[in-house]
Protein backbone atom coordinates (compact mmCIF):
# COMPACT_ATOMS: atom_id res chain seq x y z
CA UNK A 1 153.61 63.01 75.55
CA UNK A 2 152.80 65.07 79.08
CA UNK A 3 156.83 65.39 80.39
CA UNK A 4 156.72 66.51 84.02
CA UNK A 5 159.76 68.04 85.87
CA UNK A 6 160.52 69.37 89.22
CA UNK A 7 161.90 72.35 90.20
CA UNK A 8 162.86 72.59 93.84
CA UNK A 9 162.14 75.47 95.93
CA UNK A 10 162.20 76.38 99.60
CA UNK A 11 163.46 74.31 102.11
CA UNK A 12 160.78 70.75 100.70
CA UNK A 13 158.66 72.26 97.74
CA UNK A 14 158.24 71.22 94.42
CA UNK A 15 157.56 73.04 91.47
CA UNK A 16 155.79 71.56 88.49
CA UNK A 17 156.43 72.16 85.29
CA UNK A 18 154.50 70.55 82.36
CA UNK A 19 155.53 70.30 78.88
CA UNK A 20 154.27 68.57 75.58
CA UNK A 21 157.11 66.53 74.11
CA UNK A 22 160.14 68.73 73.37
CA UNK A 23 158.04 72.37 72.51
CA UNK A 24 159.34 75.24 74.17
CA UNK A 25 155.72 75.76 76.15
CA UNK A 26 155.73 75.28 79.77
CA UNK A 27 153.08 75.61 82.77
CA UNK A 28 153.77 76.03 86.38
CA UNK A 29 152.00 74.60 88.91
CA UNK A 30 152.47 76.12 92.29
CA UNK A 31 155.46 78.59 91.96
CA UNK A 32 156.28 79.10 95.58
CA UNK A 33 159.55 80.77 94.41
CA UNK A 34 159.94 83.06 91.27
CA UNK A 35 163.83 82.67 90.91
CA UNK A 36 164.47 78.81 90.37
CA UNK A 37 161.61 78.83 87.96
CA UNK A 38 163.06 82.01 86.05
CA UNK A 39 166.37 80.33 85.84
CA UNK A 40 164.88 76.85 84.52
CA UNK A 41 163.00 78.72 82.22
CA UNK A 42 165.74 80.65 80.55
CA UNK A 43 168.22 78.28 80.90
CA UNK A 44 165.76 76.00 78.64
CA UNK A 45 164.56 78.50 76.17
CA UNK A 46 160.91 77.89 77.23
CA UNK A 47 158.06 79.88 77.39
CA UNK A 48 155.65 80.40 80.28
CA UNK A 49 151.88 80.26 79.14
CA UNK A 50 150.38 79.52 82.01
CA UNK A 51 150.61 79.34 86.03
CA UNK A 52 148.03 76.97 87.93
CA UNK A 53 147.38 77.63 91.60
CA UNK A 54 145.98 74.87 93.34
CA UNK A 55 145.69 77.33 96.76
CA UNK A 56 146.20 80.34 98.59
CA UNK A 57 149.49 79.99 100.86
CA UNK A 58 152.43 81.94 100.17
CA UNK A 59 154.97 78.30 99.90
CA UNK A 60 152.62 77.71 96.68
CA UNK A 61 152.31 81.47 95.56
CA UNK A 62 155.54 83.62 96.47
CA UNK A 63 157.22 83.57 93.09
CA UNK A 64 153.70 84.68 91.10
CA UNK A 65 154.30 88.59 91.05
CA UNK A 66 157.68 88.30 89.89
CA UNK A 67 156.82 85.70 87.65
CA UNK A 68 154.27 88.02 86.00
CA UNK A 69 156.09 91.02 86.18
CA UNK A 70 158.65 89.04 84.29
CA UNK A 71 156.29 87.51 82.03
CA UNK A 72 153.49 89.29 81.72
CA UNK A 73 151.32 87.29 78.78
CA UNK A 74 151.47 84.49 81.39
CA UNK A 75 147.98 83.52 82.72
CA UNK A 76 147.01 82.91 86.04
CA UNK A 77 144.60 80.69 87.06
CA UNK A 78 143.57 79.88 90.95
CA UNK A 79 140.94 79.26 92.94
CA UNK A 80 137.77 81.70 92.89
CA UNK A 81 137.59 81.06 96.66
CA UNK A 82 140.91 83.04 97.07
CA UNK A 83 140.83 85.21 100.12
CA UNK A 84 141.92 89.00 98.94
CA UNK A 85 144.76 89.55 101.23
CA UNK A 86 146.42 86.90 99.63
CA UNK A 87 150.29 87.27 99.12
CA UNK A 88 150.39 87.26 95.93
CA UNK A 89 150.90 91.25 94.95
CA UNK A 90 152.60 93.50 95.48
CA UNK A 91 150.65 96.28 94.42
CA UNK A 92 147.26 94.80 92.66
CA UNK A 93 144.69 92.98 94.37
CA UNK A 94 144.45 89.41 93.56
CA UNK A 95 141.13 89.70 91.27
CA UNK A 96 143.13 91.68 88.75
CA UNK A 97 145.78 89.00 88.70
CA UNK A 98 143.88 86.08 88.42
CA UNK A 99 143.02 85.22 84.51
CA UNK A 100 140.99 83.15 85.40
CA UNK A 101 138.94 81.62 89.10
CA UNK A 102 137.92 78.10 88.61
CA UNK A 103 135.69 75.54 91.06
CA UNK A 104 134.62 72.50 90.73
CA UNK A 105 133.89 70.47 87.95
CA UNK A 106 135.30 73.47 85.53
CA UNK A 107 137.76 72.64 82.88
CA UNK A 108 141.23 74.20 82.13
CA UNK A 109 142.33 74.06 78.88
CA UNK A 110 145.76 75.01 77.98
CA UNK A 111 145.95 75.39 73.95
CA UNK A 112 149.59 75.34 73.77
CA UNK A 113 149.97 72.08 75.81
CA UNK A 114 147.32 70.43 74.12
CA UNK A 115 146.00 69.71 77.40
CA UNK A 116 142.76 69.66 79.25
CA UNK A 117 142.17 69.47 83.33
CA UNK A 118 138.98 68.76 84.97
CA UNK A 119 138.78 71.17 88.59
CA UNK A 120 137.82 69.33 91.71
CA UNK A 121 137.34 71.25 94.71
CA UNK A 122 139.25 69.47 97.71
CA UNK A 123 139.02 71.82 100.96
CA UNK A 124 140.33 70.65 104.49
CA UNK A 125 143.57 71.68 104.38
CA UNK A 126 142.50 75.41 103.24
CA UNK A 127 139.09 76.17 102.08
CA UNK A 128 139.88 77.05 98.62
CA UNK A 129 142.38 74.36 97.67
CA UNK A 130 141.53 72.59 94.06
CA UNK A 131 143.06 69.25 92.26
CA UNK A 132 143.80 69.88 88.50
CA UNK A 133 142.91 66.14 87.29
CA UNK A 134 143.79 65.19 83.37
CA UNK A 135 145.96 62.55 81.19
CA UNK A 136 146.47 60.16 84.25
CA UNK A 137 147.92 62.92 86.61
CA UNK A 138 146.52 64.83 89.32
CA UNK A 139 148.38 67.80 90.93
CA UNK A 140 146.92 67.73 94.64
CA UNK A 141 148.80 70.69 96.30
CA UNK A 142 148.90 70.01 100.29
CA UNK A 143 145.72 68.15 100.53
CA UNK A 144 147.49 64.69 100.04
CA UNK A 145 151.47 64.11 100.50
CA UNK A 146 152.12 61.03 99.77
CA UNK A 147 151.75 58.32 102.58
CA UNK A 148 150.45 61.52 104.39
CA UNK A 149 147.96 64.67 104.36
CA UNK A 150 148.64 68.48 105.02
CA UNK A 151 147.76 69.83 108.22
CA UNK A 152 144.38 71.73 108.81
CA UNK A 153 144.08 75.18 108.38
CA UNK A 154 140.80 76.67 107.36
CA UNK A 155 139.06 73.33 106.85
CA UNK A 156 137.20 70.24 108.90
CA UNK A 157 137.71 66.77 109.52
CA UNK A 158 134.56 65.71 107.52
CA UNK A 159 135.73 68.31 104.45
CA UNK A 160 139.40 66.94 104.30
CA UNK A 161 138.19 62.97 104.72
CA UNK A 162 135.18 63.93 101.78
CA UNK A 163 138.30 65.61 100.16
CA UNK A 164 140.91 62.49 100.54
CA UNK A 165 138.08 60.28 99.24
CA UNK A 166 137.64 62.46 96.24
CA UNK A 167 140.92 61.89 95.26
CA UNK A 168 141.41 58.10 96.40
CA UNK A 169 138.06 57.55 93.90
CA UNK A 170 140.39 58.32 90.68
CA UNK A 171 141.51 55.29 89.30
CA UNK A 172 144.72 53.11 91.03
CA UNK A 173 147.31 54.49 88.29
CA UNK A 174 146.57 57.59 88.75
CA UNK A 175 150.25 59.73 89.36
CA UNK A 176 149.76 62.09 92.20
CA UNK A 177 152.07 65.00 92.15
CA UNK A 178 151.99 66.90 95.48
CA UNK A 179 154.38 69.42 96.51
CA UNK A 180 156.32 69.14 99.16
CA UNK A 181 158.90 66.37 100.14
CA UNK A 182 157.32 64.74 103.60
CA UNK A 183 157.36 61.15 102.36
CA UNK A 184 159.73 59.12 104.71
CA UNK A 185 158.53 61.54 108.10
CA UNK A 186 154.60 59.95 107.16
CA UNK A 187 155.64 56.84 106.57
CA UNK A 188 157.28 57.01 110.65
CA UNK A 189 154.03 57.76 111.35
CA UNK A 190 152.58 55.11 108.91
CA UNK A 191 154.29 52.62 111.13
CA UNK A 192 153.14 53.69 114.09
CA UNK A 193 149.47 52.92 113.11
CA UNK A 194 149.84 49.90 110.84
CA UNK A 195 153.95 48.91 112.76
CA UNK A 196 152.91 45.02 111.41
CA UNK A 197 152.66 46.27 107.46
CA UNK A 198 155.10 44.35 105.52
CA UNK A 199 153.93 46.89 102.43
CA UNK A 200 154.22 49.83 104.49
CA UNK A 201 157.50 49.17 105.86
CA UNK A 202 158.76 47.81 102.22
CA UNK A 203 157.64 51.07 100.76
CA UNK A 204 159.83 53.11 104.01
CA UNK A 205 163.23 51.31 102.65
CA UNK A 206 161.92 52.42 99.04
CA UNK A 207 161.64 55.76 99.71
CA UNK A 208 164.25 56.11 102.48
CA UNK A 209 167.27 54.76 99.36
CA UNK A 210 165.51 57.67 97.57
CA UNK A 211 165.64 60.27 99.89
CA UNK A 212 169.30 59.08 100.92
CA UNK A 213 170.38 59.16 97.04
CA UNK A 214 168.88 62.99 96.25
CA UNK A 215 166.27 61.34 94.36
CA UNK A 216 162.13 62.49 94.80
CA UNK A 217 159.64 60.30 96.07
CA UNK A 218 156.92 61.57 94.29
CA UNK A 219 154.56 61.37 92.15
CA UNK A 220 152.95 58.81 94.03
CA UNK A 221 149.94 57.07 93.16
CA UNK A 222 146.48 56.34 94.05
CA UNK A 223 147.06 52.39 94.19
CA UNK A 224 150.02 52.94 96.39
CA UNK A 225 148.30 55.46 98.79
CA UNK A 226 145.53 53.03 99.39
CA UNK A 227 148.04 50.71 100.87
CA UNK A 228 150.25 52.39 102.64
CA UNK A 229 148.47 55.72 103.58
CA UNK A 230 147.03 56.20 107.04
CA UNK A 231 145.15 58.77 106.06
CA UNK A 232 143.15 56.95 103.40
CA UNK A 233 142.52 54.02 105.01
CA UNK A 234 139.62 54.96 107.93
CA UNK A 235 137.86 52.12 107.24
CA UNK A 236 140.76 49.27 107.81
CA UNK A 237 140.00 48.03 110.95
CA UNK A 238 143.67 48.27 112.16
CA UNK A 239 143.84 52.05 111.60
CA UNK A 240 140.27 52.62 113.13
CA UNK A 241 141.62 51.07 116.15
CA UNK A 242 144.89 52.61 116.48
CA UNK A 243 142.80 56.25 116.29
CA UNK A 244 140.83 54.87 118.66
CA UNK A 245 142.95 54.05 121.24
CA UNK A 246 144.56 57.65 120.66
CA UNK A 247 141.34 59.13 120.97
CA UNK A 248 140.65 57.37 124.20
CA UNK A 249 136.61 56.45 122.18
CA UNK A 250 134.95 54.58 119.43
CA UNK A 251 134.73 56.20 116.90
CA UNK A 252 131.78 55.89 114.36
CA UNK A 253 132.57 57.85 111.38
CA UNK A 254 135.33 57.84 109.03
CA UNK A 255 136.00 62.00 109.30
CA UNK A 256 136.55 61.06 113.09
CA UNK A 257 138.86 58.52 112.22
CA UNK A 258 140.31 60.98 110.06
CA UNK A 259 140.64 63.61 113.01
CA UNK A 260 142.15 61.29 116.05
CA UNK A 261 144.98 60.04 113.00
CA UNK A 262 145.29 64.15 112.13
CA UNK A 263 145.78 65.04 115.65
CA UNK A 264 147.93 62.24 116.85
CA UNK A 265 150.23 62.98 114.08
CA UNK A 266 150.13 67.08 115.00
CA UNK A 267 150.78 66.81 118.99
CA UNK A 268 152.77 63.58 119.34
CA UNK A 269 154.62 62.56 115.84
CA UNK A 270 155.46 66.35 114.54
């Protein structure tokens, strides 16, 4: 069995770590802090085989020098799109960090974890960013939080909606593990697009118990972003008409959906 735990880090990140049943091998996904994930680690007895990067800002990649400094058998693997002034060393450049670059539609296997993912390449939020998709899980970075999406950064409408579709095309149970803590703030925004959802607004006293009891609301999952999830819904007629009366326009294609919701939610929600 895939056991996945948080670790929290920052002011909203998550941390994943993934281990197979009760061995003492652990990956990291995202390690936007070295010292939670160094105490975790140690308090646990576990050992760190591998780090996976999903993309190139520093909330997702500040702990990785000290983490390989610390543990330096650990590989790193990232995207091969990775920009070289990158935070991630201190004094190496990031090609002689990286283990291994992957794109899409490579495969990461991880021996010790018995596992397998499958690399899909889903740009918008930054151009390198990457889904690691295996056993029923997908870790998804900042390209989809859940009842929301990331801001964009180095990306396009059209790339993050082709991106968002990518991802809502897995199948319904899928888990999504994203990594930051932004549920209840997109579901606000949820409501002001869809305010008549009875599953939207179900799913904001859901989440809202959570947040109010120190509890995570994520993973998510695909089935439950295609209901409640603005962002991933173009084609509902009550969403494309909400964008466009934002936009002031019709709007013909789903990315422009996509990028009336994405700016609405940027200059009048945030």
């Amino acid at each position: 069995m895939l056991n996945i735990t948080l670790i929290h880090a920052l002011s909203d990140n998550y941390i994943w770590v993934l281990q197979r049943d009760n061995a003492p091998m652990v990956v990291i996904v995202d390690p936007g802090e070295a010292d939670p994930v160094i105490e975790y680690i140690e308090d646990n007895n576990l050992q760190l085989v591998t780090i996976l990067i999903t993309h190139q800002h520093y909330d997702h990649t500040g702990g990785v020098a000290d983490l390989l400094k610390r543990y330096p058998e650990t590989r790193l693997i990232g995207p091969d799109r990775t920009p070289s002034d990158i935070p991630l060393a201190i004094d190496l450049p990031v090609t002689d960090l990286f283990t291994t670059t992957v794109k899409e539609d490579s495969e990461v296997k991880i021996p010790e974890l018995d596992i397998c993912f499958k690399v899909k390449q889903i740009p918008g939020h930054t151009l390198d960013h990457l889904a690691y998709i295996g056993e029923g899980v997908v870790f998804c970075g900042d390209t989809l939080f859940a009842a929301g999406c990331g801001r964009i950064f180095s990306g396009t409408p059209k790339m993050f909606a082709d991106s968002l579709a990518v991802l809502m095309g897995l199948p319904e149970e899928t888990k999504m593990y994203c990594a930051h803590e932004y549920t209840v703030d997109n579901l606000g925004f949820a409501k002001w697009v869809e305010p008549e959802s009875d599953v939207i607004n179900q799913r904001d006293d859901v989440e809202m118990a959570k947040q109010e009891e120190g509890i995570a609301t994520v993973p998510t999952t695909v089935g439950l972003e295609l209901k409640t999830n603005p962002f991933v819904r173009l084609q509902q007629p009550i969403v494309k008409q909400a964008a466009e009366k934002f936009a002031g326009r019709e709007l013909l294609e789903d990315w422009e959906v996509f990028a009336a919701l994405r700016e609405w939610k940027d200059t009048k929600y945030d």
